[in-house]
Protein backbone atom coordinates (compact mmCIF):
# COMPACT_ATOMS: atom_id res chain seq x y z
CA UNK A 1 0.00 0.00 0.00
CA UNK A 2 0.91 3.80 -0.33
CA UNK A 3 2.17 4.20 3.38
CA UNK A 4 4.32 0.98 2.59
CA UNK A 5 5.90 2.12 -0.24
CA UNK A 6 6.84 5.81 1.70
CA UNK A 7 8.63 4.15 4.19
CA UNK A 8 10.51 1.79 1.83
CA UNK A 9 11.23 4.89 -0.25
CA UNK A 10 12.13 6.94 2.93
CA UNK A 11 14.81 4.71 3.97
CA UNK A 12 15.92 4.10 0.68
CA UNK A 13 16.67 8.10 0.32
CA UNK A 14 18.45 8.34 3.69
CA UNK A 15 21.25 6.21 2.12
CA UNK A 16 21.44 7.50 -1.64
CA UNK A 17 20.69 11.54 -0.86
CA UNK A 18 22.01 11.43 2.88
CA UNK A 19 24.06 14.70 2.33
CA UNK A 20 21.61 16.79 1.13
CA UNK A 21 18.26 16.99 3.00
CA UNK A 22 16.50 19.59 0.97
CA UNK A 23 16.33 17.57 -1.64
CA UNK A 24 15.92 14.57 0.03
CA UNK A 25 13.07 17.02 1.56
CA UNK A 26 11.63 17.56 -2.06
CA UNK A 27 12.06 13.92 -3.28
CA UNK A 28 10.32 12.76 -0.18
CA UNK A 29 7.32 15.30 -0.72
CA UNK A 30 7.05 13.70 -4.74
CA UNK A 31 7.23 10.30 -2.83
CA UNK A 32 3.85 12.04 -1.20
CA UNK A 33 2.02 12.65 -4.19
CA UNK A 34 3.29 9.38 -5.88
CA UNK A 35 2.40 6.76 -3.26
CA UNK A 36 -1.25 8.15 -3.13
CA UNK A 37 -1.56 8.71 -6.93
CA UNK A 38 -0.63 5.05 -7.04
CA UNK A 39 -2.78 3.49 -4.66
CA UNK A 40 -6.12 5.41 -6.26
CA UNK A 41 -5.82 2.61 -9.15
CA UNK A 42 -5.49 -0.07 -7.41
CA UNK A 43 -8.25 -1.81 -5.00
CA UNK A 44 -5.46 -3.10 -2.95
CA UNK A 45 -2.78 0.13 -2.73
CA UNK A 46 -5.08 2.33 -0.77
CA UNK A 47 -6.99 2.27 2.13
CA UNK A 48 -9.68 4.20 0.27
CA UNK A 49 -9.83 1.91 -2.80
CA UNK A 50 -10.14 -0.71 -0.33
CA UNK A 51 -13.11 0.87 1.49
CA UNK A 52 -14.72 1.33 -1.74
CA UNK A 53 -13.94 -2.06 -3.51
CA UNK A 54 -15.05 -4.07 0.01
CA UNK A 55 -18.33 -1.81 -0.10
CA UNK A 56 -18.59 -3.53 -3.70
CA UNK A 57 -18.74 0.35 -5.25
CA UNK A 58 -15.74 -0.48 -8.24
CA UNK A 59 -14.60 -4.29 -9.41
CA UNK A 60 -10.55 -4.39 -10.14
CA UNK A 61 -10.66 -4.84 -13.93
CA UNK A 62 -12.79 -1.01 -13.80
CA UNK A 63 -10.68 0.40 -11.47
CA UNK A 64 -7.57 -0.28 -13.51
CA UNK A 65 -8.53 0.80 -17.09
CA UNK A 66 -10.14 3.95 -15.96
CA UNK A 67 -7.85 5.15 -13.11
CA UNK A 68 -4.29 4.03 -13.91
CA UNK A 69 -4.00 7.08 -16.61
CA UNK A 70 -5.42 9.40 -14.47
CA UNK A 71 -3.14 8.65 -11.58
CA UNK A 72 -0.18 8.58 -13.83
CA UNK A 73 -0.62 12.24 -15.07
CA UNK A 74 -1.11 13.55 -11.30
CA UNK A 75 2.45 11.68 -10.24
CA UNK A 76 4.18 12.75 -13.65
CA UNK A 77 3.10 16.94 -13.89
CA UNK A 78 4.75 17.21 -10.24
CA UNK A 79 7.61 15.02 -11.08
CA UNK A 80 8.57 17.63 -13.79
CA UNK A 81 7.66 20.54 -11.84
CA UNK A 82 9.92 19.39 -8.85
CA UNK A 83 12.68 17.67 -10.96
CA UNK A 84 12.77 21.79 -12.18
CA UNK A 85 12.90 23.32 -8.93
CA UNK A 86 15.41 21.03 -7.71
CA UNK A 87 17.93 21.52 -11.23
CA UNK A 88 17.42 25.21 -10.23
CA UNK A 89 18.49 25.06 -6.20
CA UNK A 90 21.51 22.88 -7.54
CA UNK A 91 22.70 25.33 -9.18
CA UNK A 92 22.85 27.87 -6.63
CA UNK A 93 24.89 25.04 -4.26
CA UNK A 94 26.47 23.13 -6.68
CA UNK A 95 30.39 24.72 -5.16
CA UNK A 96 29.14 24.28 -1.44
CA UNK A 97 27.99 20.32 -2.30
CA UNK A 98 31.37 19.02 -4.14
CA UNK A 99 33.05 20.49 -1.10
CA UNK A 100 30.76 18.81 1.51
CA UNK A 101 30.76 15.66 -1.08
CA UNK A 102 34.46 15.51 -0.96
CA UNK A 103 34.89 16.48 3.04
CA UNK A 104 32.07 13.51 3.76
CA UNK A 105 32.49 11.30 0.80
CA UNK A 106 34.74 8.43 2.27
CA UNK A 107 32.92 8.56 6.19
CA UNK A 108 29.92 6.88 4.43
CA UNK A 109 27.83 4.34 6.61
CA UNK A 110 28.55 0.60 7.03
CA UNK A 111 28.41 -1.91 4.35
CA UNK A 112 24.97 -2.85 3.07
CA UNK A 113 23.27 -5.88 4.06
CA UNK A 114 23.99 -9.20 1.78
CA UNK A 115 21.22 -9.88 -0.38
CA UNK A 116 20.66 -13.66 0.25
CA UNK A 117 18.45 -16.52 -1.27
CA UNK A 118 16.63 -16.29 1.82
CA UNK A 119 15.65 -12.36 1.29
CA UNK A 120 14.79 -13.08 -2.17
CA UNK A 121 12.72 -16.04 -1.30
CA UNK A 122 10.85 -14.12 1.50
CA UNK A 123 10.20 -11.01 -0.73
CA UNK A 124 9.12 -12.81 -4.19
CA UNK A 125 6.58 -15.44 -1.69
CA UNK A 126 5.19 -12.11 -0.24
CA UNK A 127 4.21 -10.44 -3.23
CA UNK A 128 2.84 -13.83 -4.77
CA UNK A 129 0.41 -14.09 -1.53
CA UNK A 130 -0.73 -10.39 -1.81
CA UNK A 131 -1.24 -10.63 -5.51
CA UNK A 132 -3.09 -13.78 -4.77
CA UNK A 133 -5.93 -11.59 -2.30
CA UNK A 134 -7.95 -9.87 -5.74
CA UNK A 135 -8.00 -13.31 -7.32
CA UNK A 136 -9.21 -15.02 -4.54
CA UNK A 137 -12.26 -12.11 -3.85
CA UNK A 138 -12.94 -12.83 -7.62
CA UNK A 139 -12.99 -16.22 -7.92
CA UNK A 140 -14.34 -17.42 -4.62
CA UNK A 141 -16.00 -14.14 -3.28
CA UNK A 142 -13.49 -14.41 -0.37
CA UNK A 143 -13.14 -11.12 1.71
CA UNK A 144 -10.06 -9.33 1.19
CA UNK A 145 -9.28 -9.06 5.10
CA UNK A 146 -9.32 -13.02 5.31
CA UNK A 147 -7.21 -13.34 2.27
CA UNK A 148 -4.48 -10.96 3.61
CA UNK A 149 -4.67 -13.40 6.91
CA UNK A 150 -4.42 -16.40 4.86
CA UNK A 151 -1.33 -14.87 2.99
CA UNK A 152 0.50 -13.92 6.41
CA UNK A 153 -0.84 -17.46 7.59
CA UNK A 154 1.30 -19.18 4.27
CA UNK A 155 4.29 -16.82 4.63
CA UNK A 156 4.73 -17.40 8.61
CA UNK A 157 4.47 -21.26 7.61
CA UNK A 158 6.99 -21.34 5.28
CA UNK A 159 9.16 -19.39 7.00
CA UNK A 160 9.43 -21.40 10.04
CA UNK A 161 9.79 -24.88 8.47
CA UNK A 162 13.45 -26.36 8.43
CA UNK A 163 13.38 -26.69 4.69
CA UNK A 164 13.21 -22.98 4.75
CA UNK A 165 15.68 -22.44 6.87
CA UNK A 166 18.16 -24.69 5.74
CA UNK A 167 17.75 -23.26 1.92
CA UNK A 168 17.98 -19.43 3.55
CA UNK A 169 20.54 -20.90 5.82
CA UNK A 170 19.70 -19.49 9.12
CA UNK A 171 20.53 -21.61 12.08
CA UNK A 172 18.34 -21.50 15.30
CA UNK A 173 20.34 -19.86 18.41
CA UNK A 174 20.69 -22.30 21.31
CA UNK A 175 19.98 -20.77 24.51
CA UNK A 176 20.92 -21.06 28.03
CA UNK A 177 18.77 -23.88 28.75
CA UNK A 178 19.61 -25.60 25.65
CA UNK A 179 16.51 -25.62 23.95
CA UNK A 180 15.88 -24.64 20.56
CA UNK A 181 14.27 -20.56 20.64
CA UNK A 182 11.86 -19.59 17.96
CA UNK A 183 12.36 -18.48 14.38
CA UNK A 184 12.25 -14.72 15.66
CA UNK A 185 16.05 -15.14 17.59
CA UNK A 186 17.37 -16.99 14.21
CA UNK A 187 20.91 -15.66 13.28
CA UNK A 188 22.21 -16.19 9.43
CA UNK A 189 25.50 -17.83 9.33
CA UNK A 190 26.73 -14.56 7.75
CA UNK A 191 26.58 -13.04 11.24
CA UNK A 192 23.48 -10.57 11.00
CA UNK A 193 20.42 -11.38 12.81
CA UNK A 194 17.83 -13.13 10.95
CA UNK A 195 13.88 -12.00 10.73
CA UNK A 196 11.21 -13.95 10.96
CA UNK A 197 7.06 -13.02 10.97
CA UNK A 198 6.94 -12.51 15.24
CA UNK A 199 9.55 -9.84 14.39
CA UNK A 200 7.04 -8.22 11.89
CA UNK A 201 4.18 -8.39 14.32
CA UNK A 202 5.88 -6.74 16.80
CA UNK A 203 6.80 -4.04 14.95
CA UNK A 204 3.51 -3.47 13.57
CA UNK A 205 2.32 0.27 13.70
CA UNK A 206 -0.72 -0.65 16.62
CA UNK A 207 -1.29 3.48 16.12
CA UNK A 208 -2.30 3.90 12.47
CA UNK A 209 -4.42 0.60 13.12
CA UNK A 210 -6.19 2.32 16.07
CA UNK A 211 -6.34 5.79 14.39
CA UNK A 212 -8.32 4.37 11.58
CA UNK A 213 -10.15 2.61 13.72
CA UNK A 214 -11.17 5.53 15.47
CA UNK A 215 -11.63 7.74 12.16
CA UNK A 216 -14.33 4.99 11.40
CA UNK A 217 -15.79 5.01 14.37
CA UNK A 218 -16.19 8.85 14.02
CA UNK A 219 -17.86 8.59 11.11
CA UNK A 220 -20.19 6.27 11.72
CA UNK A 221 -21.72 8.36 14.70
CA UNK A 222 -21.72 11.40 12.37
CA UNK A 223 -23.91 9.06 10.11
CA UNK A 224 -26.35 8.10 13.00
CA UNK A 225 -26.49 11.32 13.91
CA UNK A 226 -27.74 12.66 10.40
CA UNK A 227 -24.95 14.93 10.04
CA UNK A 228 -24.07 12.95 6.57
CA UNK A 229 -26.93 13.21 5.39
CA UNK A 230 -27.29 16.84 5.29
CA UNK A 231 -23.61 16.93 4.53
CA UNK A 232 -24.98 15.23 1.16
CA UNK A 233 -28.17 17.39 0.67
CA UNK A 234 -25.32 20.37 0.77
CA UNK A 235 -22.97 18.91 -1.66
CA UNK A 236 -26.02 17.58 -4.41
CA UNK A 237 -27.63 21.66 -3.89
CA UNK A 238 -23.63 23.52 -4.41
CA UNK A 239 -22.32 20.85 -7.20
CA UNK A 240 -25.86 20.66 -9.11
CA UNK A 241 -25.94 16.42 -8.98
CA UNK A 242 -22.21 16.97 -11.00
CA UNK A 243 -19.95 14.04 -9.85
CA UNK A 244 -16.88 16.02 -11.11
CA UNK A 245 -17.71 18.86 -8.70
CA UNK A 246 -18.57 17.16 -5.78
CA UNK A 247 -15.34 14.69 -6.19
CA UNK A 248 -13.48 17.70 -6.90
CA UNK A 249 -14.58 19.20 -3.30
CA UNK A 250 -14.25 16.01 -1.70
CA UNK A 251 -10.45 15.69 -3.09
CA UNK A 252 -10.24 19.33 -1.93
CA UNK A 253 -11.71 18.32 1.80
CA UNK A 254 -9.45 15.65 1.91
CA UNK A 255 -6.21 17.59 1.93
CA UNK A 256 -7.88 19.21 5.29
CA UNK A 257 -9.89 16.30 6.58
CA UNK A 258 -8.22 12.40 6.28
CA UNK A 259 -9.38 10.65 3.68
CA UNK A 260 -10.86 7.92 5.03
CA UNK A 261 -13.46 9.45 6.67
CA UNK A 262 -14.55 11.48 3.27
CA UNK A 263 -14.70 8.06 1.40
CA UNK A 264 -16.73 6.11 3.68
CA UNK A 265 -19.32 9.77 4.12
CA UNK A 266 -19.30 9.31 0.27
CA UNK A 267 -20.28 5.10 0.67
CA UNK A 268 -23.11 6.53 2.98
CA UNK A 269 -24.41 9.31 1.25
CA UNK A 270 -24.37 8.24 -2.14
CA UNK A 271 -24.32 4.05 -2.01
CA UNK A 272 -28.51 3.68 -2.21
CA UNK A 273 -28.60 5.42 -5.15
CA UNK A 274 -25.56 4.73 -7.30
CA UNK A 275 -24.62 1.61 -8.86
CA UNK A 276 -21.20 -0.61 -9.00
CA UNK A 277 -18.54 1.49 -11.44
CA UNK A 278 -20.08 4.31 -11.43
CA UNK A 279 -18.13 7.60 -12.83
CA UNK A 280 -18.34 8.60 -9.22
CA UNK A 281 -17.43 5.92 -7.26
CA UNK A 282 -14.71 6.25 -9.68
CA UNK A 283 -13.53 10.23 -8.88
CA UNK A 284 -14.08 9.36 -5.31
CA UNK A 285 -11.53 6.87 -5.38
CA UNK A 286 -9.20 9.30 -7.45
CA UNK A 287 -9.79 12.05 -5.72
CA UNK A 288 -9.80 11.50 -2.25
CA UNK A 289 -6.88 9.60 -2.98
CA UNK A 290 -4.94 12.29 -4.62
CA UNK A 291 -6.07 15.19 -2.75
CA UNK A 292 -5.13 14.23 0.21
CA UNK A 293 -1.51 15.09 -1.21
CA UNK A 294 -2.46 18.67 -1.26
CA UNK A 295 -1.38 18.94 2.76
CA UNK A 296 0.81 16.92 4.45
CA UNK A 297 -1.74 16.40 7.13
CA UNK A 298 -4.33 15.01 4.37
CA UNK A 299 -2.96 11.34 4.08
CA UNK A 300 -1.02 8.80 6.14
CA UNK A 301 1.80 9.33 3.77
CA UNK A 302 2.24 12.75 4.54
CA UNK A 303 2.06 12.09 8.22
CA UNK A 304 4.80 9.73 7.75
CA UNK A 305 6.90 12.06 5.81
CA UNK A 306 6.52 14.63 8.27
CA UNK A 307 7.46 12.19 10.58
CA UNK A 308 10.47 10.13 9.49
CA UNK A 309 12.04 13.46 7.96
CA UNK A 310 10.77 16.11 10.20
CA UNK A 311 9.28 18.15 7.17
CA UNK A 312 7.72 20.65 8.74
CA UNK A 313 3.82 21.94 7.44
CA UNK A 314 5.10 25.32 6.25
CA UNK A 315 7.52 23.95 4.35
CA UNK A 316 5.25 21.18 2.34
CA UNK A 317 2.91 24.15 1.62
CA UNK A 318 5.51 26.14 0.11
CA UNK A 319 7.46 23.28 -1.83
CA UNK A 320 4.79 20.73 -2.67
CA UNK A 321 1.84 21.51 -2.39
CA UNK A 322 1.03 23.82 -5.32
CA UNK A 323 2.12 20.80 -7.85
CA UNK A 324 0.21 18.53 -5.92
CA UNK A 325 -2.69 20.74 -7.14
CA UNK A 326 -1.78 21.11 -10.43
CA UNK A 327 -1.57 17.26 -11.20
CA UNK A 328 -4.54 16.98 -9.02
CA UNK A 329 -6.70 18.75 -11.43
CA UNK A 330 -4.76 17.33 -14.23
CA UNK A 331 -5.83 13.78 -13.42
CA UNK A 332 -9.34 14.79 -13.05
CA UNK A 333 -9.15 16.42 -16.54
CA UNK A 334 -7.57 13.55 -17.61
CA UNK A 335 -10.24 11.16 -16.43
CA UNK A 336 -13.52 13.35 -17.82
CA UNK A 337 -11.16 13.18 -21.17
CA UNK A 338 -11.45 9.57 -20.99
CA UNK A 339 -14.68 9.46 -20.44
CA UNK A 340 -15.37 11.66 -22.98
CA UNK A 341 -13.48 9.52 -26.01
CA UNK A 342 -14.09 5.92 -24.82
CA UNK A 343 -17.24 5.88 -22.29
């Protein structure tokens, strides 16, 4: 999912652009607008896509062909826009960097991690069982949350049987008592600690699971409580029943308001009355998606960013946040253009 891939890509940055933090800064915001751009196509990248393909409001095959252009115009118009702004602040530091380059350039970090049979093994078996979670809700109508269980279920298996071991070449540790530990204290014979699935779980982020949680829970007494509904009645009276403009303010909202809240309002509001791949199930899932890279507050990405880097809010608003507008209304323009030549 998005947040998945900004960490992965956070990391990554700290070791290839460790000397320069603005632009590690301005590659991290891009990372921002790319991660949610990417999971508005996709059922499975987004917790909003999600929300929308569990509530059975878009199908995968839909979601793909109409989306995936879209999403690739609002990643690609702030690429270029950054990519500029950062070819114009090198310029300006491009003496003060060879000096820093060449002053730092041999105190670089440790040696990277070997990349085993074991690593590739775990990694390639991981992406197999998440790519297997669509096909299974296709083919046997199983809920996504159960086939995400099953897949953790097959990858903790396989990972803890001695075949797998023995062809990743870890070794259980032998402790005091002499009895074998579990998979989680496994060393490789290499020297560096092995990981196993009990590592995973306990390093899973309990506080984005309970903050969604909560967001949901939120919502759902704003529903009972009618506030929804005449959240609805306001939108359908402003927009004039136009699914471009009220997607377009919900994107908007969502760069103030999380995301996840706006999508499952929209699920409430509009689900009696509009069918499966709808145009505006559709711009729900692209906008709310995409919009929320407006702020840095408006998706978990952003929160993450601002997090692991310390970007500060000012700073996103000055830096990102007008080309995360601009390719947000490109990909909407880009989507009614669609729908205008092949609908």
């Amino acid at each position: 999912d998005n947040l998945t891939a900004t960490i992965v890509c956070l990391k990554l940055l700290r070791h290839s652009v460790r000397h320069d933090r603005e632009l590690r800064h301005s590659i991290g915001g891009f990372l921002v607008i790319a991660a949610n751009a990417g999971g508005a196509w996709s059922p499975i990248g987004d917790v909003t896509t999600t929300m929308l393909w569990l509530a059975e409001k878009i199908t995968v095959g839909s979601t793909i062909a109409w989306l995936f252009l879209p999403s690739f115009v609002v990643t690609m118009l702030p690429l270029a826009g950054l990519w500029w702004e950062a070819r114009r602040e090198s310029r300006r530091r491009d003496a003060a960097d060879a000096e820093e380059e060449s002053a730092t350039g041999s105190h670089c970090g440790g040696a990277p991690s070997e990349v085993t049979r074991g690593k590739v093994a775990v990694l390639l078996l991981g992406v197999a069982c998440i790519l297997m979670v669509p096909v299974l809700k296709m083919t046997t109508g199983l809920p996504p949350y159960l086939g995400m269980l099953l897949a953790l279920g097959i990858l903790w298996f396989v990972t803890d049987t001695v075949a797998f071991q023995s062809f990743a070449k870890i070794g259980p540790q032998i402790g005091p008592a002499e009895t074998p530990r579990s998979p989680s204290m496994a060393v490789v014979h290499q020297g560096t600690e092995g990981r196993s699935v009990v590592d995973a779980l306990h390093q899973m982020d309990l506080t984005g699971l309970l903050f969604f949680a909560g967001v949901l829970l939120a919502v759902g007494a704003l529903d009972t409580a009618g506030v929804l509904e005449d959240y609805a009645r306001f939108l359908v009276k402003l927009c004039g029943n136009s699914p471009v403009l009220i997607c377009t303010l919900l994107g908007v909202s969502s760069a103030i308001v999380d995301n996840v809240p706006l999508v499952q309002a929209s699920i409430n509001m509009f689900g009696a009355t509009t069918p499966e791949n709808d145009p505006l199930w559709q711009l729900v899932a692209l906008a709310a998606g995409t919009g929320g890279s407006i702020l840095s507050v408006g998706s978990i990405a952003g929160v993450t960013l601002m997090t692991m880097e310390g970007v500060g809010y000012l700073w996103y608003c000055r830096r990102i946040s007008l080309w995360a507008t601009l390719g947000f209304a490109a990909g909407i323009g880009v989507y009614q253009l669609e729908r205008l030549l092949f609908a």
